[in-house]
Protein backbone atom coordinates (compact mmCIF):
# COMPACT_ATOMS: atom_id res chain seq x y z
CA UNK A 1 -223.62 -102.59 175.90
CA UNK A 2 -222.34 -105.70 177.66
CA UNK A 3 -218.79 -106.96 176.77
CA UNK A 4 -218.02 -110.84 175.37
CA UNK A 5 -216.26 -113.31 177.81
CA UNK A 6 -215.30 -116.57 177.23
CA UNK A 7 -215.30 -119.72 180.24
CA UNK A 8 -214.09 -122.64 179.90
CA UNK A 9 -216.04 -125.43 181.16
CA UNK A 10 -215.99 -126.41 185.11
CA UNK A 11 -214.79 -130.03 186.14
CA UNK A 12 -216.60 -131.46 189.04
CA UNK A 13 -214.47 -135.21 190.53
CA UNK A 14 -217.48 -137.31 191.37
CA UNK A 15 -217.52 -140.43 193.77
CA UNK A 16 -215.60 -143.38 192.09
CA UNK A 17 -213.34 -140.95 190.25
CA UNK A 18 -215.58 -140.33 187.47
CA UNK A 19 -215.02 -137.11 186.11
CA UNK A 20 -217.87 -134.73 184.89
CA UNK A 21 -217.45 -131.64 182.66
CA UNK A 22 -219.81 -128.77 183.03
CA UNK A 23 -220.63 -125.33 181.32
CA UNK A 24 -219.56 -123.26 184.11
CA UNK A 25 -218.83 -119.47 184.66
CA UNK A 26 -216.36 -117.75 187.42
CA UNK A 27 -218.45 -114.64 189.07
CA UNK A 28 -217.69 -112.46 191.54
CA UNK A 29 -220.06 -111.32 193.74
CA UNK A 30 -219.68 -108.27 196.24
CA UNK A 31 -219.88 -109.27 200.32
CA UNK A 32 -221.76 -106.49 202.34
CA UNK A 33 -218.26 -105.81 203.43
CA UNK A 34 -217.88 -104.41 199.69
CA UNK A 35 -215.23 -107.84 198.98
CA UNK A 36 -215.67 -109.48 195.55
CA UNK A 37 -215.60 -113.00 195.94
CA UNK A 38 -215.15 -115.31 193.09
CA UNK A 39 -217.33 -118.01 192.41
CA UNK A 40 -217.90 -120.94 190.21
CA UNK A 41 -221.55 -121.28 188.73
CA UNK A 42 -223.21 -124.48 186.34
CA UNK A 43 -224.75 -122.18 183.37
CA UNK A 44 -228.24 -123.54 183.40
CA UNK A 45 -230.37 -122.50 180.46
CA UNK A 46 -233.45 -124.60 181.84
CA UNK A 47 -233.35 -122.31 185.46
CA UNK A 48 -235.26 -118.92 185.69
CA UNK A 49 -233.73 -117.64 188.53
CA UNK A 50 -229.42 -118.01 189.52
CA UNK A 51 -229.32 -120.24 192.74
CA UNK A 52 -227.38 -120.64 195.63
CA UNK A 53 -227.43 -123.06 198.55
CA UNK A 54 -228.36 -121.33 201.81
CA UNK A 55 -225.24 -121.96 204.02
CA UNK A 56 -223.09 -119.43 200.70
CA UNK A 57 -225.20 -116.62 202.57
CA UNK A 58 -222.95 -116.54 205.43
CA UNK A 59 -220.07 -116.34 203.28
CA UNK A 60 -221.26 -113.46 201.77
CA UNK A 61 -222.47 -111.75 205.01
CA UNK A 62 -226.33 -111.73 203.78
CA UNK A 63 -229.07 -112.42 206.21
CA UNK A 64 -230.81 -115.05 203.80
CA UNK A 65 -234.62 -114.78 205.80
CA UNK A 66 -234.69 -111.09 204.78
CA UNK A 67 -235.15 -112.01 201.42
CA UNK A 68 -238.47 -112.61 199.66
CA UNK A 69 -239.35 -116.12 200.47
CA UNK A 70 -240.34 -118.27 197.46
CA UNK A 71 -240.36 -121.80 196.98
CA UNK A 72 -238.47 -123.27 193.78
CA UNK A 73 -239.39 -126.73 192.17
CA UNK A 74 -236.44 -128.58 190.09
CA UNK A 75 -236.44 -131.48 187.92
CA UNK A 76 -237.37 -133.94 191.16
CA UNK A 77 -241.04 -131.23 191.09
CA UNK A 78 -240.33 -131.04 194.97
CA UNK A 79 -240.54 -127.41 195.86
CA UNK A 80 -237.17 -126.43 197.93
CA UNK A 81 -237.98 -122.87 199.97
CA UNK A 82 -235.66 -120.35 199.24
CA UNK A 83 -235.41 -116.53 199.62
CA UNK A 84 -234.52 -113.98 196.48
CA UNK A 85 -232.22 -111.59 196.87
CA UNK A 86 -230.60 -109.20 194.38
CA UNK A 87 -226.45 -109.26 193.92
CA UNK A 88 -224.02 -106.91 192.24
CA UNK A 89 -221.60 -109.17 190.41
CA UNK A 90 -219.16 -108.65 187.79
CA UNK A 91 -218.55 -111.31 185.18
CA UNK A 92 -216.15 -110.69 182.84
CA UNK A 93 -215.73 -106.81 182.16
CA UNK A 94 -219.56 -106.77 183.05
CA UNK A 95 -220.77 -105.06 186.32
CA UNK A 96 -224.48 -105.88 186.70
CA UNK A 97 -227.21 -106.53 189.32
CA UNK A 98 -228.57 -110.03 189.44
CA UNK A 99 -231.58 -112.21 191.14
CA UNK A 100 -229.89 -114.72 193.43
CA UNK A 101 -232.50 -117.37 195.62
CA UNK A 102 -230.96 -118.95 198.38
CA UNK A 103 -231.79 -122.70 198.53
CA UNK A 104 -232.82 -124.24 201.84
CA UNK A 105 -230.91 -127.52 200.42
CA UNK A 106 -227.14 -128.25 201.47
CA UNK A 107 -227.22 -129.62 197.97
CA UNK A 108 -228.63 -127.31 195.92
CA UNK A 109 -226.14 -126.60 192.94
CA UNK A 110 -224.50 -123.06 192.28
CA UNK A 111 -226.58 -122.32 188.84
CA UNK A 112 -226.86 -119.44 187.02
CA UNK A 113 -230.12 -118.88 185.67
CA UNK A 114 -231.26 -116.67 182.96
CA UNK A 115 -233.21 -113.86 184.76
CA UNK A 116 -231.14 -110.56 184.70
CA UNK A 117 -228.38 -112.40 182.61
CA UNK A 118 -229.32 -114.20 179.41
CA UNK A 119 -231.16 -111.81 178.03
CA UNK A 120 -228.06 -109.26 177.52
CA UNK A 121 -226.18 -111.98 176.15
CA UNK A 122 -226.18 -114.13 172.89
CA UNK A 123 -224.62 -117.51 174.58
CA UNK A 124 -222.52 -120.18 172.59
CA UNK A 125 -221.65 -123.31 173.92
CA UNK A 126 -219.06 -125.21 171.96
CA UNK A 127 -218.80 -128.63 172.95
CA UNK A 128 -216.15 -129.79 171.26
CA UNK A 129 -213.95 -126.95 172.48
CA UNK A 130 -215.21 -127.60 176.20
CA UNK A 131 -215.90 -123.55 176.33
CA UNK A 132 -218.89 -121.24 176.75
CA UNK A 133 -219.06 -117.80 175.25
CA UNK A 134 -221.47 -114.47 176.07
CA UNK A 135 -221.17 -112.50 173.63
CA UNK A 136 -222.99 -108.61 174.10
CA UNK A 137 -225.28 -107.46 171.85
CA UNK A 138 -224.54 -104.62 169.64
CA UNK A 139 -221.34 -106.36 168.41
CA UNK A 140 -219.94 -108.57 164.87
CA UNK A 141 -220.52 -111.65 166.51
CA UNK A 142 -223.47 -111.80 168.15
CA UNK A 143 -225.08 -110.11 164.29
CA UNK A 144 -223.36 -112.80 162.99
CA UNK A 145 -225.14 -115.21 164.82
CA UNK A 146 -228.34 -114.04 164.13
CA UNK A 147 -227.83 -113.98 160.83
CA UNK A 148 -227.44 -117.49 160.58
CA UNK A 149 -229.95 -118.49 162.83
CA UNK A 150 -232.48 -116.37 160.91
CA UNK A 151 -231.40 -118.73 157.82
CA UNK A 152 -231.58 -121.70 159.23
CA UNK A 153 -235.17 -120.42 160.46
């Protein structure tokens, strides 16, 4: 059973000092030396896969072209070439493997995606509180929010 965690959102400072609040989440994902690294991610319901510009291979000491290549299309429908690779990370109490691609764009956001990750968790985002929550099945909350979706449905 995966354990609940709460994140508060991310906050990027943008050219012109405008100021731009995110639903992020702090990862840590495990170097080939065996060193957790944390990591901030955008929590991206609308991506498959979690993503990861290229040049963040380095810093984790993975050879990114030994990865299955694949090519990725975002909202711009340009397809960006990227290689998969999976990741131990922990998040929260939560030790788990996860599909990582590794964008060939210096731009590409950090995202986490839903493959290997948002289908363990019942996810909350609460605006107004400026806070995400995974919550694991099996527990109160997360029967508590099915409950009430199932009425509203």
């Amino acid at each position: 059973m995966s354990k609940s965690s709460i994140f508060p959102y991310g906050i990027t400072l943008r050219e012109g000092g405008v100021i731009d609040i995110f639903p992020a989440v702090e990862i840590k994902i495990q170097s080939k030396e065996g060193e957790w690294l944390s990591i901030f991610l955008l929590i991206d319901s609308g991506a498959a896969l979690s993503a990861l510009p290229r040049s963040d291979s380095a810093f984790l000491g993975i050879d990114v072209e030994k990865g299955s290549v694949m090519y990725i299309s975002g909202i711009s429908g340009h397809p960006i070439k990227g290689w998969k690779h999976n990741l131990n990370i922990r998040f929260g109490e939560n030790t788990m493997s996860l599909p990582f691609v590794f964008l060939d764009n210096p731009n590409t956001p950090r995202v986490l995606g839903r493959a290997g990750m948002f289908e363990k968790f019942s996810i909350v985002f609460e605006e107004r509180g400026k806070r995400s929550g995974f919550l694991g099945f099996g527990n109160k909350e997360t029967g508590a929010i099915s409950k009430i979706l199932s009425k509203i449905g």
